[in-house]
Protein backbone atom coordinates (compact mmCIF):
# COMPACT_ATOMS: atom_id res chain seq x y z
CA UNK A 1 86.59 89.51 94.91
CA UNK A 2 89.81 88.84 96.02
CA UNK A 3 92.55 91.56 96.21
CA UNK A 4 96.17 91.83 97.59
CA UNK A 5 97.22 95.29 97.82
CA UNK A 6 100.77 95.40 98.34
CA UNK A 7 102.21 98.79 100.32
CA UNK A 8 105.26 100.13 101.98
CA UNK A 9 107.76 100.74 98.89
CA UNK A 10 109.71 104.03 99.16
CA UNK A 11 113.31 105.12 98.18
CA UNK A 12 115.96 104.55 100.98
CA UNK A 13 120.15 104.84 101.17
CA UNK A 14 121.85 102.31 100.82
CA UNK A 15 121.63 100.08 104.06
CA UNK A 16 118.64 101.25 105.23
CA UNK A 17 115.58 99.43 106.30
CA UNK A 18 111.46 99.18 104.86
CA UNK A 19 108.57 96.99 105.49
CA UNK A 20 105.90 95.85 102.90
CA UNK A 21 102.82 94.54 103.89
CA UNK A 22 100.27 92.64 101.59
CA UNK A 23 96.79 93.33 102.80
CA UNK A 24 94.56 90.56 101.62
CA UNK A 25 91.23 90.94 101.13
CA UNK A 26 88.00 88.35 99.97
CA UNK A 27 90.54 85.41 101.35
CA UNK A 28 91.74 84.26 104.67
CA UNK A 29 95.12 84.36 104.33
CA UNK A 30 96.06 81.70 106.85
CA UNK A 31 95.05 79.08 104.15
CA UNK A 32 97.59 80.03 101.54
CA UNK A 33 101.26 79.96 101.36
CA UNK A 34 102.81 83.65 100.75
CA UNK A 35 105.68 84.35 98.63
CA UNK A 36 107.08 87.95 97.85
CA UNK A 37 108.99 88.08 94.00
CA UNK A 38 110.52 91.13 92.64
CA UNK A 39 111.41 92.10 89.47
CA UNK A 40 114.36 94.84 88.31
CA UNK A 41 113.66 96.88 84.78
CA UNK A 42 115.19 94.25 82.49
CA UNK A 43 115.32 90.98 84.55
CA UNK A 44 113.67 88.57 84.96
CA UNK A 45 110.73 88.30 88.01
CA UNK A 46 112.67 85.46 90.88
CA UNK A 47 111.63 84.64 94.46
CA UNK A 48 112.69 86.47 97.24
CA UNK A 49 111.24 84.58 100.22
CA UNK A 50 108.05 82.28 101.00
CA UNK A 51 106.34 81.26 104.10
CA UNK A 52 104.23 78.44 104.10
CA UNK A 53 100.46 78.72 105.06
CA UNK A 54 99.13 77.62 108.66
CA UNK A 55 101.83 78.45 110.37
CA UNK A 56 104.48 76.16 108.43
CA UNK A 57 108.18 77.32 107.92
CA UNK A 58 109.61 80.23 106.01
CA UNK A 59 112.45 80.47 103.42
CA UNK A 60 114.59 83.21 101.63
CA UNK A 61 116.75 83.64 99.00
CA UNK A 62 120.26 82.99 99.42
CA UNK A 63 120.68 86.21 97.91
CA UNK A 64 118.17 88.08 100.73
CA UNK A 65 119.37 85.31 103.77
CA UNK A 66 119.68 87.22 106.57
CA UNK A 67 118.61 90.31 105.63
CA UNK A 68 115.28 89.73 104.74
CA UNK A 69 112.66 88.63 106.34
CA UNK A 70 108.86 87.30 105.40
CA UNK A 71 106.16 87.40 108.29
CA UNK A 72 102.39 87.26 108.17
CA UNK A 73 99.66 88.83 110.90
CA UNK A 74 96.96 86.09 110.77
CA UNK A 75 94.65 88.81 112.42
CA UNK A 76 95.02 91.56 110.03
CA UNK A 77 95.11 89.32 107.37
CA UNK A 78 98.29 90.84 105.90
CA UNK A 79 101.44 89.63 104.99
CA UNK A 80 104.90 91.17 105.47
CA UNK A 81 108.51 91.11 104.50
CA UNK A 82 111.17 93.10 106.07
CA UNK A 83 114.22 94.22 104.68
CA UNK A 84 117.25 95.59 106.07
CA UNK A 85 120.46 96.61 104.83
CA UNK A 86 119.51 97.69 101.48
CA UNK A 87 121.70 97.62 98.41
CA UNK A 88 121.28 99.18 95.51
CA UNK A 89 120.81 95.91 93.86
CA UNK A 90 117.48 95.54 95.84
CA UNK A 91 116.10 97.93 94.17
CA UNK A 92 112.76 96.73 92.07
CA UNK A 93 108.86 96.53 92.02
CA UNK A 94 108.45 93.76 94.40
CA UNK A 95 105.31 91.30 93.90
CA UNK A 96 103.09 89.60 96.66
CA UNK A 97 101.87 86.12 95.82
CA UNK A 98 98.85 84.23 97.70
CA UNK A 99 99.43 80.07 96.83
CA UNK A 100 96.11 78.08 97.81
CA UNK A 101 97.88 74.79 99.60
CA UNK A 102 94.76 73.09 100.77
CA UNK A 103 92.46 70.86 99.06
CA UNK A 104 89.79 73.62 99.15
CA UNK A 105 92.08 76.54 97.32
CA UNK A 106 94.68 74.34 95.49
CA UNK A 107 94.06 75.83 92.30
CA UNK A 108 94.08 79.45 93.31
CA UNK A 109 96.92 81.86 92.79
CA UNK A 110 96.73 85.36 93.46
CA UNK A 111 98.95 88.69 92.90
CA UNK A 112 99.29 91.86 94.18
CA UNK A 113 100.06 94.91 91.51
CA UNK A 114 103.86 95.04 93.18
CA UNK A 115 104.73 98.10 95.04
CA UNK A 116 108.50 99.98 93.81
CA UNK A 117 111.69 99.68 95.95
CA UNK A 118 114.36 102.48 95.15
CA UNK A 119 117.29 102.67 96.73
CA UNK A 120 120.06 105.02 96.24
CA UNK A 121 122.10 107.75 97.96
C-alpha cells in the first residue's frame, strides 16, 4: 500500500522559516517526480515547486522563487520543501504529490493528506 505522509506544518511569524517532509512509503521514491501544491480556504489548489525524479532538475513558482525550496533524501525515502521568509499569504494546507515518470509507474499518481501552514504574528 502506498502512503505519503506529509509532516512539518506549524504556525510561524511572518518571515520565519519550516520544513515539510513527505515520507513515502510502499514506493521508491527515486522513480517518481515530486511536486508540493497548496491550497488556501477558498482558492483554488496551484503548484508550488516540482523536482523531477532520478535526480533531474527542480522548479518553483515564480511566486515561491527564491524562497522556497524542494529537495528529496533518496535514502530516507522522503521528500522535502523548505520555506523561508514566510508571508502571510503562504499560509495553506500544503499537498505532496508522487508522479510515476518511468515506463514502469507512468500511470501512478499519489497524494499525501496535506499538512496546514499558518502564519501570522
Amino acid at each position: 500500500q502506498v502512503q505519503l505522509v506529509e509532516s512539518g506544518g506549524n504556525l510561524v511569524q511572518p518571515g520565519g522559516s519550516l520544513r515539510l517532509s513527505c515520507e513515502a512509503s510502499g514506493l521508491t521514491l527515486w522513480n517518481y517526480a515530486i511536486a508540493w501544491h497548496r491550497q488556501a480556504p477558498g482558492k483554488e489548489r496551484e503548484l508550488v515547486a516540482a523536482i523531477a525524479s532520478r535526480g533531474g532538475s527542480a522548479n518553483d513558482a515564480n511566486f515561491v522563487k527564491g524562497r522556497f525550496t524542494i529537495s528529496r533524501d533518496n535514502v530516507k525515502n522522503t521528500g522535502y520543501l523548505q520555506m523561508n521568509r514566510l508571508q502571510p499569504e503562504d499560509a495553506a494546507v500544503y499537498y505532496c504529490n508522487a508522479i510515476g515518470t518511468q515506463s514502469s509507474n507512468s500511470r501512478e499518481n499519489y497524494w499525501g493528506q496535506g499538512t496546514q501552514l499558518t502564519v501570522s504574528s
